[in-house]
C-alpha atoms as a PDB file:
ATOM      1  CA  UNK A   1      43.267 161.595 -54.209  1.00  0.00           C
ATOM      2  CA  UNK A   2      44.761 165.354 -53.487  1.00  0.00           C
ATOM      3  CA  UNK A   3      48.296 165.946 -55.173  1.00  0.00           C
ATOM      4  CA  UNK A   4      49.536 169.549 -55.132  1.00  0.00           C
ATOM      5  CA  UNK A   5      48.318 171.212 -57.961  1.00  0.00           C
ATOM      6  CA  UNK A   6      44.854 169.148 -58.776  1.00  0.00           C
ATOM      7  CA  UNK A   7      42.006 170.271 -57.360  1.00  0.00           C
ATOM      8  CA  UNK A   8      40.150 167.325 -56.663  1.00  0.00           C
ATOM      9  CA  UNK A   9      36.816 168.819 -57.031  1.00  0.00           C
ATOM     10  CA  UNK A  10      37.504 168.725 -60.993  1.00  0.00           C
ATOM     11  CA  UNK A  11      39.719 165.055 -60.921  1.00  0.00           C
ATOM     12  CA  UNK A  12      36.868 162.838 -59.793  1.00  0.00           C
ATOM     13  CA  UNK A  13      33.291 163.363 -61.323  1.00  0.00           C
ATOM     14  CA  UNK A  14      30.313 164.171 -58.793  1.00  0.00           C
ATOM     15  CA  UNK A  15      28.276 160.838 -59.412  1.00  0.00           C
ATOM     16  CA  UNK A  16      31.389 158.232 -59.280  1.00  0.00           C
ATOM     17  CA  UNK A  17      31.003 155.929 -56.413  1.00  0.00           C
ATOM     18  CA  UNK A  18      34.270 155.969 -54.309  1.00  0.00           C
ATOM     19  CA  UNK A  19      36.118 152.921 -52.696  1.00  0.00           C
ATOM     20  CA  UNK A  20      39.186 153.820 -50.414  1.00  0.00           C
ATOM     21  CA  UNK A  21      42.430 151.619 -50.567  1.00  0.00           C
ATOM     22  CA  UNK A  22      43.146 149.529 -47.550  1.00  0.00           C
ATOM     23  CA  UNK A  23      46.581 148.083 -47.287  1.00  0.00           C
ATOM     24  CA  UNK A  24      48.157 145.468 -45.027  1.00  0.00           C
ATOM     25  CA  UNK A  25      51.646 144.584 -44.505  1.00  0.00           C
ATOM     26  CA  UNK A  26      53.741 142.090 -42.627  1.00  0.00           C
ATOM     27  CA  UNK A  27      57.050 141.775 -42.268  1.00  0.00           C
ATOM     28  CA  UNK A  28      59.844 139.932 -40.747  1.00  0.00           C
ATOM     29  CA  UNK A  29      63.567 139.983 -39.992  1.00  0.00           C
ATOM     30  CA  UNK A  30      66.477 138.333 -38.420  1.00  0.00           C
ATOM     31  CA  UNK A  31      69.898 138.730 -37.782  1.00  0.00           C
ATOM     32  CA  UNK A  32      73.088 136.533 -37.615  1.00  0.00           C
ATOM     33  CA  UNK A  33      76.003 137.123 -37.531  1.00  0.00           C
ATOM     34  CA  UNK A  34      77.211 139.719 -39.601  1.00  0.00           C
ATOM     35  CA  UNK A  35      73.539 139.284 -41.885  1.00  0.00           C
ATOM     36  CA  UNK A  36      69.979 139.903 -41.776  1.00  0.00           C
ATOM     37  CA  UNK A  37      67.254 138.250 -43.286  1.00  0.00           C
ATOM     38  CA  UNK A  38      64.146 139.801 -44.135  1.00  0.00           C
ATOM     39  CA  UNK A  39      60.917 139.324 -45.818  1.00  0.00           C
ATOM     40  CA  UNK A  40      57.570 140.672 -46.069  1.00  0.00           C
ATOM     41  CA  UNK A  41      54.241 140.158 -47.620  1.00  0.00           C
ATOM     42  CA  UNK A  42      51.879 142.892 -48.310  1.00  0.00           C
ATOM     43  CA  UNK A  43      48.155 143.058 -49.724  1.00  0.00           C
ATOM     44  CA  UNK A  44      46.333 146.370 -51.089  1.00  0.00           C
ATOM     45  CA  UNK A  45      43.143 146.640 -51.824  1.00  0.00           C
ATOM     46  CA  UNK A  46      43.623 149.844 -54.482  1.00  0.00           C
ATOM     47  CA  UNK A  47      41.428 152.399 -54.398  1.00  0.00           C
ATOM     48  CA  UNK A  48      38.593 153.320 -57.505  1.00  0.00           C
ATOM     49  CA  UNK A  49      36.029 155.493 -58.263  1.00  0.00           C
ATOM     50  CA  UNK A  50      33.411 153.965 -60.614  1.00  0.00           C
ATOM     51  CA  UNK A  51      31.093 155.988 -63.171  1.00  0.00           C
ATOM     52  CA  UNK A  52      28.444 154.664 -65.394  1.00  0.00           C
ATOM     53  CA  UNK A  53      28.209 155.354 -68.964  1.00  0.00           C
ATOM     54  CA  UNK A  54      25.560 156.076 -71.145  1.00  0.00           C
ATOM     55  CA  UNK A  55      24.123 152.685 -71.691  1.00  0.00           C
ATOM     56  CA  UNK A  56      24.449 151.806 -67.972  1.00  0.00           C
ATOM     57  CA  UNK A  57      27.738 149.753 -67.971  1.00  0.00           C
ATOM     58  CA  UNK A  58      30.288 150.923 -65.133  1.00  0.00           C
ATOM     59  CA  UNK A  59      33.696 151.920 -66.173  1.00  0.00           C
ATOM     60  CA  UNK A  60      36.549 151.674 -63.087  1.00  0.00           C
ATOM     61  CA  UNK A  61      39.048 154.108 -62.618  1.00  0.00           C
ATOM     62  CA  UNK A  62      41.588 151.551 -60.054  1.00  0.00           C
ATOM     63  CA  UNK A  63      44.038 153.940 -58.582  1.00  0.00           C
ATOM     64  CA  UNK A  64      47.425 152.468 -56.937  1.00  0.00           C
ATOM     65  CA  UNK A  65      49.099 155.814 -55.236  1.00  0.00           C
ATOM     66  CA  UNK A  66      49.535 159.501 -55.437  1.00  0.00           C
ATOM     67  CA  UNK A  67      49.825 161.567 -58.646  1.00  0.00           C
ATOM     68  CA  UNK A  68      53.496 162.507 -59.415  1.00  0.00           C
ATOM     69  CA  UNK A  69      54.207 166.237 -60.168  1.00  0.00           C
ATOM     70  CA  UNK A  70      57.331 164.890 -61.813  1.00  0.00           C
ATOM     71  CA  UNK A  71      57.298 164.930 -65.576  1.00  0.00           C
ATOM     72  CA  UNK A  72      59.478 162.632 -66.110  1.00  0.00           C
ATOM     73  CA  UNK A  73      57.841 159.930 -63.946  1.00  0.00           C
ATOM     74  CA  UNK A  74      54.557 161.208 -65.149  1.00  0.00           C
ATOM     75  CA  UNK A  75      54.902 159.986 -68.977  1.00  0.00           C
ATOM     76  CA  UNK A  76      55.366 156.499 -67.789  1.00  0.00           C
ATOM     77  CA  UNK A  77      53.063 156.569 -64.662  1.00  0.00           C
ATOM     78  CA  UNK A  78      51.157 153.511 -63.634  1.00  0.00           C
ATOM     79  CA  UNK A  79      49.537 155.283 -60.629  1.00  0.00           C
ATOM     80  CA  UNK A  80      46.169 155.060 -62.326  1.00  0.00           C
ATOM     81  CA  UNK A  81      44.538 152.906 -64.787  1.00  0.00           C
ATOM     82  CA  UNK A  82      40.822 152.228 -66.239  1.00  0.00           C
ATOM     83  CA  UNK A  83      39.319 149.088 -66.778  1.00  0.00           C
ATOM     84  CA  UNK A  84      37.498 147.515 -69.112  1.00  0.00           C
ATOM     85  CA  UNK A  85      34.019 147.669 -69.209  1.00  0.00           C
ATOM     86  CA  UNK A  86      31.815 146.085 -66.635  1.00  0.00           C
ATOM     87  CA  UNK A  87      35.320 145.072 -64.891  1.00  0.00           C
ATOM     88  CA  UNK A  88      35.962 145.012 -61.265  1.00  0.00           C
ATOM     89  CA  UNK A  89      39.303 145.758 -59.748  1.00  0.00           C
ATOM     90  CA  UNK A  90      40.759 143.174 -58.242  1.00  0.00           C
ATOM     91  CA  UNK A  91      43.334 143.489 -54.915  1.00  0.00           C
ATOM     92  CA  UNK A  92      47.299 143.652 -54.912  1.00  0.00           C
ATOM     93  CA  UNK A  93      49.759 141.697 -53.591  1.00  0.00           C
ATOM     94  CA  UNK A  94      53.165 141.664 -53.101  1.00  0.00           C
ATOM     95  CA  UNK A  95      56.076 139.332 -51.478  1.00  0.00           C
ATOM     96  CA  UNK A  96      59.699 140.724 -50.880  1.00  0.00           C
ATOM     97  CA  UNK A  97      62.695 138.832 -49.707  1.00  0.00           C
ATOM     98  CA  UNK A  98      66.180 140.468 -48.890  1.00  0.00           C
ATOM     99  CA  UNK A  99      69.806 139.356 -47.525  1.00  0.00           C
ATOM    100  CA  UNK A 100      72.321 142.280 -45.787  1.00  0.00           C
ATOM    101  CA  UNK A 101      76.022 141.471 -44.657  1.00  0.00           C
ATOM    102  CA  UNK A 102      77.683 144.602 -43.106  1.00  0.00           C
ATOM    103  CA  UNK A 103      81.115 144.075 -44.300  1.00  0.00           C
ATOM    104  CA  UNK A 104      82.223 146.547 -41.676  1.00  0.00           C
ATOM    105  CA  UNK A 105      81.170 149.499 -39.574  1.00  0.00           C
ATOM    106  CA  UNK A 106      81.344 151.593 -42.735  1.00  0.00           C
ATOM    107  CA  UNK A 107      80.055 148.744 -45.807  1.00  0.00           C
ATOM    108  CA  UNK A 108      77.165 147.256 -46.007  1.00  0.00           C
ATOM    109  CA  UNK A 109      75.905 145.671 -49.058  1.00  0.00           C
ATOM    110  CA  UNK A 110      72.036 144.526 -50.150  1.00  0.00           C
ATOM    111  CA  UNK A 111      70.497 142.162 -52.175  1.00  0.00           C
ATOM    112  CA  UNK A 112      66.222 142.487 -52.512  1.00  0.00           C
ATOM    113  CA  UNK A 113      64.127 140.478 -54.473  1.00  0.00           C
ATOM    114  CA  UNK A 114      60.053 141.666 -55.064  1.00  0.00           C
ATOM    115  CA  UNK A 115      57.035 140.306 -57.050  1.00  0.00           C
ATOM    116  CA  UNK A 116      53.847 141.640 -57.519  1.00  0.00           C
ATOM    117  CA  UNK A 117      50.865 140.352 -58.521  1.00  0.00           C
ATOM    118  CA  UNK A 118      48.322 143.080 -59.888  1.00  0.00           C
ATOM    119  CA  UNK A 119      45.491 142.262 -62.189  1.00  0.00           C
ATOM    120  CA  UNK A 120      44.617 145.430 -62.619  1.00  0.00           C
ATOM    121  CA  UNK A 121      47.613 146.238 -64.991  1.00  0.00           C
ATOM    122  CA  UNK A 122      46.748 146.309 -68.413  1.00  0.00           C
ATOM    123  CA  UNK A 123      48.573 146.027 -72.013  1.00  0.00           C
ATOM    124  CA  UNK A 124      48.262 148.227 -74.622  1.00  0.00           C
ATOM    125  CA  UNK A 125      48.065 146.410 -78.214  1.00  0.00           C
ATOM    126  CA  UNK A 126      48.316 148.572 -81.073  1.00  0.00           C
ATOM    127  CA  UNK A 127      45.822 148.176 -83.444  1.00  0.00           C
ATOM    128  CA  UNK A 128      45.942 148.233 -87.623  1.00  0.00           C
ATOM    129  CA  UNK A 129      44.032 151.430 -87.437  1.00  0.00           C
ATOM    130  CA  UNK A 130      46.681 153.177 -85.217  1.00  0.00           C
ATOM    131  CA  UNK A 131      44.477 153.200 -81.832  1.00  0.00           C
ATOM    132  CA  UNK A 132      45.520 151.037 -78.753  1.00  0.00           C
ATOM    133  CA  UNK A 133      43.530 148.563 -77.056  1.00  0.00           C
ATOM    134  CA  UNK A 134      43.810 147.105 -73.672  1.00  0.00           C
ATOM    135  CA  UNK A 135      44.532 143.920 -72.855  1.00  0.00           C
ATOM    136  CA  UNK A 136      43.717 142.142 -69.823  1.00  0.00           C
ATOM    137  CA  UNK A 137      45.420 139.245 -67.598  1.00  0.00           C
ATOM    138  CA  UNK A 138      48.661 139.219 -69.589  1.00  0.00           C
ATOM    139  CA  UNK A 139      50.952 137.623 -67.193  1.00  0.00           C
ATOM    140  CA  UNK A 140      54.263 139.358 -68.444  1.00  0.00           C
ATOM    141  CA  UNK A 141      52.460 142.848 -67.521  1.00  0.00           C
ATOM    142  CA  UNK A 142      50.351 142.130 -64.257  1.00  0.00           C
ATOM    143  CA  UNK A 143      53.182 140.068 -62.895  1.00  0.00           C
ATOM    144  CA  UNK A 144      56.052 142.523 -61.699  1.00  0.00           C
ATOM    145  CA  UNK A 145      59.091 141.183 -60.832  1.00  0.00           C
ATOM    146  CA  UNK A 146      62.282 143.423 -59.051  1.00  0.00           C
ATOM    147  CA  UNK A 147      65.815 142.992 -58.390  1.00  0.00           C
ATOM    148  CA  UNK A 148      67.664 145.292 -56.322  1.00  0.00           C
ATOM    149  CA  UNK A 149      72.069 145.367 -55.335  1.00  0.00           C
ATOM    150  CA  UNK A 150      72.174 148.081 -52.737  1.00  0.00           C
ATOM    151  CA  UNK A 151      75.979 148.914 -51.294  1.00  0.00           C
ATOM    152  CA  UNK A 152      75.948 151.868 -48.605  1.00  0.00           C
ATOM    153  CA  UNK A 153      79.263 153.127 -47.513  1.00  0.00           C
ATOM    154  CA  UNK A 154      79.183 155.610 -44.256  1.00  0.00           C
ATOM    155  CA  UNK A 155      81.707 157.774 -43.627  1.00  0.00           C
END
């Protein structure tokens, strides 16, 4: 939970019951030829802190890494998200397939493919009266999928 520049005496309350994150990776590659084949597989269990309101319900805080110092990344940051009422996080998991071909001592190009599953992720719907409310098990949100072209040149 420490970043540089929160004091984490002031970030998580006193009472909140704290779970750490656990995470398990596997992965896998081979090479012919001129190309290498990978893939891995990789399952998180995130960590939360979990408070209790006022009338008894719980209220989770899940949170997936580190806080950013960057501002930037900071107004779109995913890195920690509360739950609905009375909700439970739920674990992570992610698959990730990629294909290399070294052209030449000097080229090598990339091509990665990544999903992750994450039920934790949550949409926000605005409302008529101009708050937001969350939304949970939307498949376009809690499913991420990536695509990544990668071409290194060494010289």
């Amino acid at each position: 939970f420490d970043a540089p520049g929160v004091n984490p005496w002031t970030t998580i309350p006193s009472e909140a019951q704290q779970t750490p994150e656990h995470m398990f990776t596997v992965s896998a590659d081979y090479f012919v030829w001129n190309f290498w084949f990978g893939a891995s597989f990789g399952y998180k269990i995130p960590a939360t802190y979990t408070v209790k309101d006022e009338n008894g319900r719980k209220n989770t805080m899940v949170i997936r890494e580190r806080l950013s110092t960057d501002a930037v990344s900071t107004a779109f940051d995913r890195t920690r998200e509360m739950l609905p009422t009375g909700r439970d996080a739920l674990d992570i998991f992610f698959v990730k397939a990629d294909i290399k071909y070294q052209f030449s001592d000097s080229f090598t190009a990339m091509l990665e493919y990544s999903f992750t599953r994450d039920h934790n992720r949550q949409r926000m719907v605005a409302q008529e009266d101009g708050t937001y409310k969350s939304e949970s098990d939307v498949i376009e949100v809690m499913d991420v999928h990536g695509l990544m072209f990668l071409v290194e040149g060494r010289f």
